[in-house]
C-alpha atoms as a PDB file:
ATOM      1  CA  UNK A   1       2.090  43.748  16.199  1.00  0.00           C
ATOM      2  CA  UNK A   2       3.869  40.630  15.718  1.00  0.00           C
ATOM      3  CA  UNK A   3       3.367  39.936  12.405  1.00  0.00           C
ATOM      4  CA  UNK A   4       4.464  43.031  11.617  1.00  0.00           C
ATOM      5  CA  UNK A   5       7.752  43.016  13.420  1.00  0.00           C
ATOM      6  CA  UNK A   6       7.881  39.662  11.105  1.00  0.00           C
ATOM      7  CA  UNK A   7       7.226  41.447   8.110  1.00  0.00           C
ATOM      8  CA  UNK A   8       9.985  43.939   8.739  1.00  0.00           C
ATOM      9  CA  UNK A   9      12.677  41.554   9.373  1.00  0.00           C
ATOM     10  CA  UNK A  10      12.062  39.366   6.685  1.00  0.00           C
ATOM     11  CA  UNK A  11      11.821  42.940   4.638  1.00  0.00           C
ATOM     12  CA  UNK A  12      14.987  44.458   5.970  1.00  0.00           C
ATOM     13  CA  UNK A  13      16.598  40.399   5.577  1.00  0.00           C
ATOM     14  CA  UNK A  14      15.758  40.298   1.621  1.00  0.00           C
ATOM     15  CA  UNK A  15      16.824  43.089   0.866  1.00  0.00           C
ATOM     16  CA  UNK A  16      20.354  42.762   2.622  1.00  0.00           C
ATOM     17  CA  UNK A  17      20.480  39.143   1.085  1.00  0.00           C
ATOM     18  CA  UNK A  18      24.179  38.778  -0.958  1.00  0.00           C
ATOM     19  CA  UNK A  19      24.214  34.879  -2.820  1.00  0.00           C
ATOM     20  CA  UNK A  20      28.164  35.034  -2.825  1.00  0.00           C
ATOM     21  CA  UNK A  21      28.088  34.884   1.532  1.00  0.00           C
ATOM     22  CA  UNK A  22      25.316  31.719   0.954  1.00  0.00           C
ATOM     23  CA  UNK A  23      27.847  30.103  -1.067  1.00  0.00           C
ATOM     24  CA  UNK A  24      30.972  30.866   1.577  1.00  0.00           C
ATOM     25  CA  UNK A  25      29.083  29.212   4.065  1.00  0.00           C
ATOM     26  CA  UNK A  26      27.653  26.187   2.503  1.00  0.00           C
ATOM     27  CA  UNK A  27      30.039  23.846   2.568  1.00  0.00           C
ATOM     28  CA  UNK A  28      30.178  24.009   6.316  1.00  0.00           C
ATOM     29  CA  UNK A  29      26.557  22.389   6.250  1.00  0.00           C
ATOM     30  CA  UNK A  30      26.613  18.970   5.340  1.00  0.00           C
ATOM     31  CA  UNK A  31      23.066  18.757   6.143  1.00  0.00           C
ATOM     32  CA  UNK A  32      22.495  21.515   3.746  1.00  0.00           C
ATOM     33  CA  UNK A  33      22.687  25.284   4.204  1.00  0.00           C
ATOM     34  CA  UNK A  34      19.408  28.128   4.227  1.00  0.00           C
ATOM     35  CA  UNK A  35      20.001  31.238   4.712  1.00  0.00           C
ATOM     36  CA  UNK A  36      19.833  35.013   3.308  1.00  0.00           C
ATOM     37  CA  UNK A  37      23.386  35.990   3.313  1.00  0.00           C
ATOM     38  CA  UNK A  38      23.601  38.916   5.071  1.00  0.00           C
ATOM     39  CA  UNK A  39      26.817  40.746   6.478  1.00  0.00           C
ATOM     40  CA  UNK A  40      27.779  40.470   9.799  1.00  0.00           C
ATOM     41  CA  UNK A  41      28.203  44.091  10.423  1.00  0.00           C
ATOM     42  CA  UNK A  42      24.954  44.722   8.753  1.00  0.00           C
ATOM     43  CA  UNK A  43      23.366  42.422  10.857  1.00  0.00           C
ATOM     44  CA  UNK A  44      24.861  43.366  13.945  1.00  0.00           C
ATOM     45  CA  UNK A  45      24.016  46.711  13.846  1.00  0.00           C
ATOM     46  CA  UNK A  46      20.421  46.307  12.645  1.00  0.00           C
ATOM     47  CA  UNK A  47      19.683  43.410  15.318  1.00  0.00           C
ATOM     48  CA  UNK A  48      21.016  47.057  17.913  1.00  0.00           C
ATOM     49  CA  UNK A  49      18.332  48.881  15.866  1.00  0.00           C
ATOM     50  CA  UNK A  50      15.566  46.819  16.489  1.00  0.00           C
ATOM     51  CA  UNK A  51      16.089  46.348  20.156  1.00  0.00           C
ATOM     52  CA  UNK A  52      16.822  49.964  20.564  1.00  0.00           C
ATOM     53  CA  UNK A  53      13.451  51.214  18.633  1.00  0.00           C
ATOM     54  CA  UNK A  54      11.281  48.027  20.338  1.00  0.00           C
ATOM     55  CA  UNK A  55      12.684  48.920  23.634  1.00  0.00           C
ATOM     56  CA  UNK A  56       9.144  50.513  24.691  1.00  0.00           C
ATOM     57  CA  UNK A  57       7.289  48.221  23.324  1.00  0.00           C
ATOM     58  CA  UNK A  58       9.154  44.589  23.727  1.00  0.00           C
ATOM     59  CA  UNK A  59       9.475  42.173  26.258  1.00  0.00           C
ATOM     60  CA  UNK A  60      11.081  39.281  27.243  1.00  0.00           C
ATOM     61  CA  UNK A  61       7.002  37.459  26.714  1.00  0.00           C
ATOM     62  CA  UNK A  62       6.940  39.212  23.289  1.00  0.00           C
ATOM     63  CA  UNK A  63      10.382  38.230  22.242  1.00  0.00           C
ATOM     64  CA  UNK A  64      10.093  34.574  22.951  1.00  0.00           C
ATOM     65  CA  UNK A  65       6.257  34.692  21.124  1.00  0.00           C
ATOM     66  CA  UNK A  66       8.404  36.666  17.944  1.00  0.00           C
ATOM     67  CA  UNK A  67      11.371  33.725  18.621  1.00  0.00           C
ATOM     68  CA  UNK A  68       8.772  31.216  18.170  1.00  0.00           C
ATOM     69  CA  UNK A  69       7.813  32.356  14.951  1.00  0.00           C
ATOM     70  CA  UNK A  70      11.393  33.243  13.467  1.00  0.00           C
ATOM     71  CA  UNK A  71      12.549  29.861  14.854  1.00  0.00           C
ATOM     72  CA  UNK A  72      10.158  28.039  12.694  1.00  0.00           C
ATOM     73  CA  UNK A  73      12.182  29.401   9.600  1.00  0.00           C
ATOM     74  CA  UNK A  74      14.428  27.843   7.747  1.00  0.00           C
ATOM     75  CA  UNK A  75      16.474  30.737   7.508  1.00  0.00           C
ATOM     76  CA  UNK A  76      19.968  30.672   9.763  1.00  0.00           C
ATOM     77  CA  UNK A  77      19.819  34.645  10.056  1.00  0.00           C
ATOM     78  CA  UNK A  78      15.954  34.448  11.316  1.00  0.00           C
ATOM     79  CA  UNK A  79      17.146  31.775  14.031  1.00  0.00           C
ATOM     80  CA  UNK A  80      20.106  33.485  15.118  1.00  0.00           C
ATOM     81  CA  UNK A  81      17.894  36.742  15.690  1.00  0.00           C
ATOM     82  CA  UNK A  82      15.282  35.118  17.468  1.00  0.00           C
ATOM     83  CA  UNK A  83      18.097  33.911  19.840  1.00  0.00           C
ATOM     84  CA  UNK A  84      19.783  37.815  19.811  1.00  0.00           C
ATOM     85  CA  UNK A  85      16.800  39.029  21.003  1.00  0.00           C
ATOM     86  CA  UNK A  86      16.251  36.465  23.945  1.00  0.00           C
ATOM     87  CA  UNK A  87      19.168  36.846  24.594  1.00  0.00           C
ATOM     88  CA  UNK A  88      18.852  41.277  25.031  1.00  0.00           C
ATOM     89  CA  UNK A  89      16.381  39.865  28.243  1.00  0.00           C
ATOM     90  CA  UNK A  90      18.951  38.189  29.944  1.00  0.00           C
ATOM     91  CA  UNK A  91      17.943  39.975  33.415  1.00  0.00           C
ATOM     92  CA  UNK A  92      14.226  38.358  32.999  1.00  0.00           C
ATOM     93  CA  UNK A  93      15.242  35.010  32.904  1.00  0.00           C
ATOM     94  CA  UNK A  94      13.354  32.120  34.533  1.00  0.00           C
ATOM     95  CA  UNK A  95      12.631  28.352  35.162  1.00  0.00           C
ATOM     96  CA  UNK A  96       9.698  28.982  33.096  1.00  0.00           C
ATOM     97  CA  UNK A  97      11.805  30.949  30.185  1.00  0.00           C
ATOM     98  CA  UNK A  98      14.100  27.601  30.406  1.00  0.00           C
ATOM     99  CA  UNK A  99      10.886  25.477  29.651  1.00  0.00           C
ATOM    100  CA  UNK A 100       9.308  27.732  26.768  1.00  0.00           C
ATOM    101  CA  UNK A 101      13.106  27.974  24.951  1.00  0.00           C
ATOM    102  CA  UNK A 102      13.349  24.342  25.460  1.00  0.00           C
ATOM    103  CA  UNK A 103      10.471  24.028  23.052  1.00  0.00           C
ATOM    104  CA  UNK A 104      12.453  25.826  20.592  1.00  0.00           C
ATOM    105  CA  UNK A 105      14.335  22.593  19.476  1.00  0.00           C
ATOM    106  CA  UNK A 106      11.076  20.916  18.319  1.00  0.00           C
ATOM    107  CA  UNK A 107       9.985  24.208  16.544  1.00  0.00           C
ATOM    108  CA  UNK A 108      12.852  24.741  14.294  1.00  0.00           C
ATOM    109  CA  UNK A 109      16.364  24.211  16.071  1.00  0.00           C
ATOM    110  CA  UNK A 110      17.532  22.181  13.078  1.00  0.00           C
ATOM    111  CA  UNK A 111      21.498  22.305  12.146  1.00  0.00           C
ATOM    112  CA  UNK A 112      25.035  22.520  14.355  1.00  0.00           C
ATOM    113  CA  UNK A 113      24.998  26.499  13.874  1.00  0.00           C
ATOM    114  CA  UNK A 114      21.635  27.464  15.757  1.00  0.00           C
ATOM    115  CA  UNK A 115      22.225  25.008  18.422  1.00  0.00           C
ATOM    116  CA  UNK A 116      25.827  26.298  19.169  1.00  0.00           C
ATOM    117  CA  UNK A 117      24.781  30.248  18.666  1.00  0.00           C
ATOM    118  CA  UNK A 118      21.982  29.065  21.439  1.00  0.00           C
ATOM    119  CA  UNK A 119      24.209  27.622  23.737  1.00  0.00           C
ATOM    120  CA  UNK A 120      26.989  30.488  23.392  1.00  0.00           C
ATOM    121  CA  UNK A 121      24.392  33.377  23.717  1.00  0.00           C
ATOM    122  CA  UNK A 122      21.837  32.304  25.792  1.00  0.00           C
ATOM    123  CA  UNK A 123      21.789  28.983  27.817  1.00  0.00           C
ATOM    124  CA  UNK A 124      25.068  29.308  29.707  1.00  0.00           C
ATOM    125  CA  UNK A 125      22.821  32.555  31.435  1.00  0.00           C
ATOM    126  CA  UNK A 126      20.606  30.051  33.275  1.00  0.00           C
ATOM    127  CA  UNK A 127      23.197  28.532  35.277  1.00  0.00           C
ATOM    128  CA  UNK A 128      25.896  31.288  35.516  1.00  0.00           C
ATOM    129  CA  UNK A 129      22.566  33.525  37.140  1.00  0.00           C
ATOM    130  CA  UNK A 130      21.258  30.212  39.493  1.00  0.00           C
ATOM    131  CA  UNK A 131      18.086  30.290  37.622  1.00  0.00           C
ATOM    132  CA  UNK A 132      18.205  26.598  37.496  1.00  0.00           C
ATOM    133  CA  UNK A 133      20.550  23.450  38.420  1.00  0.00           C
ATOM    134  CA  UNK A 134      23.037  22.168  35.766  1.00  0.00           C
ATOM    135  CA  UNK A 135      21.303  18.885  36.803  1.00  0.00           C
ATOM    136  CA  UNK A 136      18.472  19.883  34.387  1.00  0.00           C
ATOM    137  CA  UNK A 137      20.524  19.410  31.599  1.00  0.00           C
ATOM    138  CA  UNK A 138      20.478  15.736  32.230  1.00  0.00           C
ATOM    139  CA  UNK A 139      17.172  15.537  31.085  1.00  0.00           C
ATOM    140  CA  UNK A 140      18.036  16.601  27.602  1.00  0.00           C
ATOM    141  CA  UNK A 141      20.355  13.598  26.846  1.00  0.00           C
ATOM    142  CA  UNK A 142      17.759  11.255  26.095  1.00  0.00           C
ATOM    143  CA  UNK A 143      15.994  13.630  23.730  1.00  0.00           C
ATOM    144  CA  UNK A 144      14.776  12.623  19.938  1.00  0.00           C
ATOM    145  CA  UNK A 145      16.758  15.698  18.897  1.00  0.00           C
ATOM    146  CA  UNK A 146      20.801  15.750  18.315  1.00  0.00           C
ATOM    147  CA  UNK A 147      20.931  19.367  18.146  1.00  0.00           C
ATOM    148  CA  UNK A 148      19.188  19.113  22.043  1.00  0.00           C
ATOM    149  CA  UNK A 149      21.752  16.742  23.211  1.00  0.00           C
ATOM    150  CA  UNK A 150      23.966  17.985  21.649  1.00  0.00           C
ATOM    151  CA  UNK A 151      23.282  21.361  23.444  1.00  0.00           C
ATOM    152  CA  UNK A 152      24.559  19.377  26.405  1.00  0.00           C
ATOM    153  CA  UNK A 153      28.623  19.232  25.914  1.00  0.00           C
ATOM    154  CA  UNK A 154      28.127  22.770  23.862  1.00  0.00           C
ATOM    155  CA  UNK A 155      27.030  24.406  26.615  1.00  0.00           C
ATOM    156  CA  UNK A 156      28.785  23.001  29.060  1.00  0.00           C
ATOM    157  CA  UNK A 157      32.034  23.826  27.210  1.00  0.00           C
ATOM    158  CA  UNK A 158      31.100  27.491  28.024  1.00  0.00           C
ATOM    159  CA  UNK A 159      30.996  26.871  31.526  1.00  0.00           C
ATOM    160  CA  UNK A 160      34.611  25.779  31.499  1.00  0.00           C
ATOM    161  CA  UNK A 161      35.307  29.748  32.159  1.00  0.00           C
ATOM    162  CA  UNK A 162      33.448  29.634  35.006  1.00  0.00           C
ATOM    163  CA  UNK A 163      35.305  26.925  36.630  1.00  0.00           C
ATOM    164  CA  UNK A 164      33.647  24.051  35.441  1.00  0.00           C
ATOM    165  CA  UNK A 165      34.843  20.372  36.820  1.00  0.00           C
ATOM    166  CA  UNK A 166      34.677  16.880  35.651  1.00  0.00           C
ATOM    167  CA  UNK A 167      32.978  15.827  38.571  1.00  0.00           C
ATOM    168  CA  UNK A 168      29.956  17.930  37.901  1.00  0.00           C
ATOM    169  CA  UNK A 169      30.536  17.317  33.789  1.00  0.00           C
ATOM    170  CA  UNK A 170      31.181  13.609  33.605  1.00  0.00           C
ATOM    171  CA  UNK A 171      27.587  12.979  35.454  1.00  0.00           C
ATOM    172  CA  UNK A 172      25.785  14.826  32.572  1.00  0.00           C
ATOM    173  CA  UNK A 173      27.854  13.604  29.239  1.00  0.00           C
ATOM    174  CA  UNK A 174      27.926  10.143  30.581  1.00  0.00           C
ATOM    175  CA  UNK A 175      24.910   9.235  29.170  1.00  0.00           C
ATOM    176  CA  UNK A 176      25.621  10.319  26.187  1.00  0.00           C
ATOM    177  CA  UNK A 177      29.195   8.653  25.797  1.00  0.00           C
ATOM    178  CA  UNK A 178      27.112   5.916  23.483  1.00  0.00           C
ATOM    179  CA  UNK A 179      25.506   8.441  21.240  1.00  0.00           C
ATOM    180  CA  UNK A 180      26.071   7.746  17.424  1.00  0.00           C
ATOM    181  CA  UNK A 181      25.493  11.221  16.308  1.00  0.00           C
ATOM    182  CA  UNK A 182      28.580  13.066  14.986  1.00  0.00           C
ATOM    183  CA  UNK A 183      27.507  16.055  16.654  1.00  0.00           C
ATOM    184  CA  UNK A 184      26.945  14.885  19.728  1.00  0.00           C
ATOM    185  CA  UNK A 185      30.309  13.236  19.839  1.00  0.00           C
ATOM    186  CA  UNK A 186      32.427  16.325  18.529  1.00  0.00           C
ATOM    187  CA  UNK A 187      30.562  18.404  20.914  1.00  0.00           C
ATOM    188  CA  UNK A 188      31.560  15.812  24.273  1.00  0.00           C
ATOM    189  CA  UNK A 189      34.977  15.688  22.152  1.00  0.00           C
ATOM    190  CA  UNK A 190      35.469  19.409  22.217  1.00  0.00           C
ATOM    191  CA  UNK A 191      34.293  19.766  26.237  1.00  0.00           C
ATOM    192  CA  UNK A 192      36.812  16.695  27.244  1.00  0.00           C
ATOM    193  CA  UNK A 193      39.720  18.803  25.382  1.00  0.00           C
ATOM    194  CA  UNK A 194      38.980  22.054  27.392  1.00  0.00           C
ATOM    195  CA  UNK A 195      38.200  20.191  30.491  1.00  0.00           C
ATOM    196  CA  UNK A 196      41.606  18.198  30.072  1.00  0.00           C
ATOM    197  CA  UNK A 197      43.726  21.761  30.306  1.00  0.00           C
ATOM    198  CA  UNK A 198      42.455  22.053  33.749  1.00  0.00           C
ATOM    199  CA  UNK A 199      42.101  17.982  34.608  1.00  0.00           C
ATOM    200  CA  UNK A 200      44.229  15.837  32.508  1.00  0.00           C
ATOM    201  CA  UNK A 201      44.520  13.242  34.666  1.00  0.00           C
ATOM    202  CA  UNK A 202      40.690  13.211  35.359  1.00  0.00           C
ATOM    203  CA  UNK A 203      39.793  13.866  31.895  1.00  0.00           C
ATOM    204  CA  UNK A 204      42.441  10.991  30.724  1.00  0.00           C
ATOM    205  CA  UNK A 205      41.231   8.246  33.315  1.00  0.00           C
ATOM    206  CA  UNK A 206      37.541   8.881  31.983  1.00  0.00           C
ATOM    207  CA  UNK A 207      38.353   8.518  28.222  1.00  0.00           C
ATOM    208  CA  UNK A 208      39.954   5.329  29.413  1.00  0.00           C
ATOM    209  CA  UNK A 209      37.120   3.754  30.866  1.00  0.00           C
ATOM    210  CA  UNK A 210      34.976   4.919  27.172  1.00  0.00           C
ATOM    211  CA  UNK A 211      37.607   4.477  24.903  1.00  0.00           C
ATOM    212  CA  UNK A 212      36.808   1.161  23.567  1.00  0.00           C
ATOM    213  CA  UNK A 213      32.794   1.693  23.644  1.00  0.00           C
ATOM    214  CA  UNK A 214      32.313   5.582  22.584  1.00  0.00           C
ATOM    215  CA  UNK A 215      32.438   6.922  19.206  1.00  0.00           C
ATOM    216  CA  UNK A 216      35.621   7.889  17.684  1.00  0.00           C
ATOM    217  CA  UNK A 217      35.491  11.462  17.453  1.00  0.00           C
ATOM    218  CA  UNK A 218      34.899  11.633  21.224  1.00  0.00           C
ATOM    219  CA  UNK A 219      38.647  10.662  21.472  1.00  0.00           C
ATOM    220  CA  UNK A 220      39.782  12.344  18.486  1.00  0.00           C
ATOM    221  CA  UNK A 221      38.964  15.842  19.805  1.00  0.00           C
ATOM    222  CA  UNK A 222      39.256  15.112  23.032  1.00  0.00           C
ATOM    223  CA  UNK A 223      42.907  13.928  22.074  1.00  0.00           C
ATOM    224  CA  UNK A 224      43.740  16.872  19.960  1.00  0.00           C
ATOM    225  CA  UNK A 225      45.999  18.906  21.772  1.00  0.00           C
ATOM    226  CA  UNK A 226      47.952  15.822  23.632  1.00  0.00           C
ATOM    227  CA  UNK A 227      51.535  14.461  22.549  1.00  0.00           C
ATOM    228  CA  UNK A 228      50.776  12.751  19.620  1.00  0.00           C
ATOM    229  CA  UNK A 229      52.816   9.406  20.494  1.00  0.00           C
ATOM    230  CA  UNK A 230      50.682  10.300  24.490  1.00  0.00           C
ATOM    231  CA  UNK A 231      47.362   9.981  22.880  1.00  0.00           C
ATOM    232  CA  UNK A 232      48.146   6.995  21.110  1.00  0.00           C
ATOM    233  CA  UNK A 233      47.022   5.544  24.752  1.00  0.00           C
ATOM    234  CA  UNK A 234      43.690   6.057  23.883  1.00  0.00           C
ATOM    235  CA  UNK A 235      43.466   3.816  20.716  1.00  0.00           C
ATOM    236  CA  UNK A 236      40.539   1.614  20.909  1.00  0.00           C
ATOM    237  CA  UNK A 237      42.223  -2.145  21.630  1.00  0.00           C
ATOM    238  CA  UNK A 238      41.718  -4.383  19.551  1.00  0.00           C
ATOM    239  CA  UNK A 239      40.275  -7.726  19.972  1.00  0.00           C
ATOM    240  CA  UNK A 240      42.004 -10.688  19.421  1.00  0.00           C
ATOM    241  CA  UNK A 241      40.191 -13.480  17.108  1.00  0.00           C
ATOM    242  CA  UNK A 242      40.605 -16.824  18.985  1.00  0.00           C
ATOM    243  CA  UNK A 243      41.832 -19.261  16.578  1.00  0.00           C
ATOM    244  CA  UNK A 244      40.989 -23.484  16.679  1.00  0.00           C
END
């Protein structure tokens, strides 16, 4: 049944394809851009279609077995849907559905855009619902993948909503503070800004403890929406070269 649900997508994906939305969106990927080019509307309401029609037949087991196959693509649209659909089972989550989507980043979570459409439209779920600790999270900082720690600050940053605080952020990006990936560090960037509307004075002692050891964009974001002469603050200091 599977690999026909596989064949249809990839059917219905084809034939929607348009070359001039591939070439919108490519220079957004600086690691390089695959996809079909299809719509958002046309999407939208044919992702409703399919969960609508498979209603009798789906579940959240045969979802993430169809995710792991669509996640494998190189496709963004096939990614995206394989998240969708997860995402449709929201009320079936569990610690072991946190496991089996963790696998997903080895499988074929490969650019900025799956990993954020991941941690808008499904991870936040496990936490918000008490399914599992935020702590777990912590465990994903030291992984081989950027697009897993970067999942980190990304999803965190959609917790902000839900009253999010430094003192239960700071513990998980910490670790990360060091990372050299520019993904990573626009993603802890980007959670320190929205955590700073709440927290500034929080938010501005951390980035002075980092400032002079993290990555740049870290402070840059994080910066973005101070005074502009205020952030200055945050420059990294300069050492002094001791002269004879």
């Amino acid at each position: 049944m599977l690999s026909n649900r596989i064949k249809e997508i990839r059917f219905f994906f084809k034939a929607n394809a348009d070359i001039t939305i591939v070439k919108k969106y490519e220079r957004y990927f600086k690691e390089g851009y695959d996809g079909y080019g299809i719509d958002t509307k046309i999407f939208e309401k044919q992702r409703d279609t399919w969960i609508e029609n498979w209603k009798a037949e789906m579940s959240l087991e045969k979802y993430l077995d169809l995710g792991d196959e669509l996640i494998r693509s190189e496709k963004l649209e096939e990614k995206s849907l394989a998240i969708q659909f997860v995402k449709s089972e929201r009320a079936n989550y569990s610690p072991e559905t946190f496991k089996r989507l963790e696998q997903w980043f080895s499988l074929g979570i490969s650019n900025w855009a799956a990993t954020d459409i991941f941690c808008i439209l499904v991870l936040p779920y496990f936490f918000t619902d008490d399914i599992i600790t935020l702590n777990r999270l912590k465990e994903w900082t030291s992984s081989p993948s950027i697009w897993q720690r970067r999942s980190v600050p990304v999803t965190l940053n959609q917790l902000l909503k839900r009253g999010l605080r430094p003192t239960s952020a700071f513990p998980l990006i910490t670790p990360l503070m060091l990372d050299e990936s520019e993904y990573v560090q626009k993603g802890i960037g980007t959670l320190l800004r929205g955590l700073w509307k709440g927290y500034p004075a929080e938010v501005e002692d951390f980035l002075m403890q980092w400032k002079d050891q993290c990555g740049r964009l870290i402070v840059q974001y994080a910066a973005e929406k101070m005074d502009k002469e205020y952030r200055k603050k945050f420059r990294k200091t300069k050492t002094k070269t001791r002269t004879c």
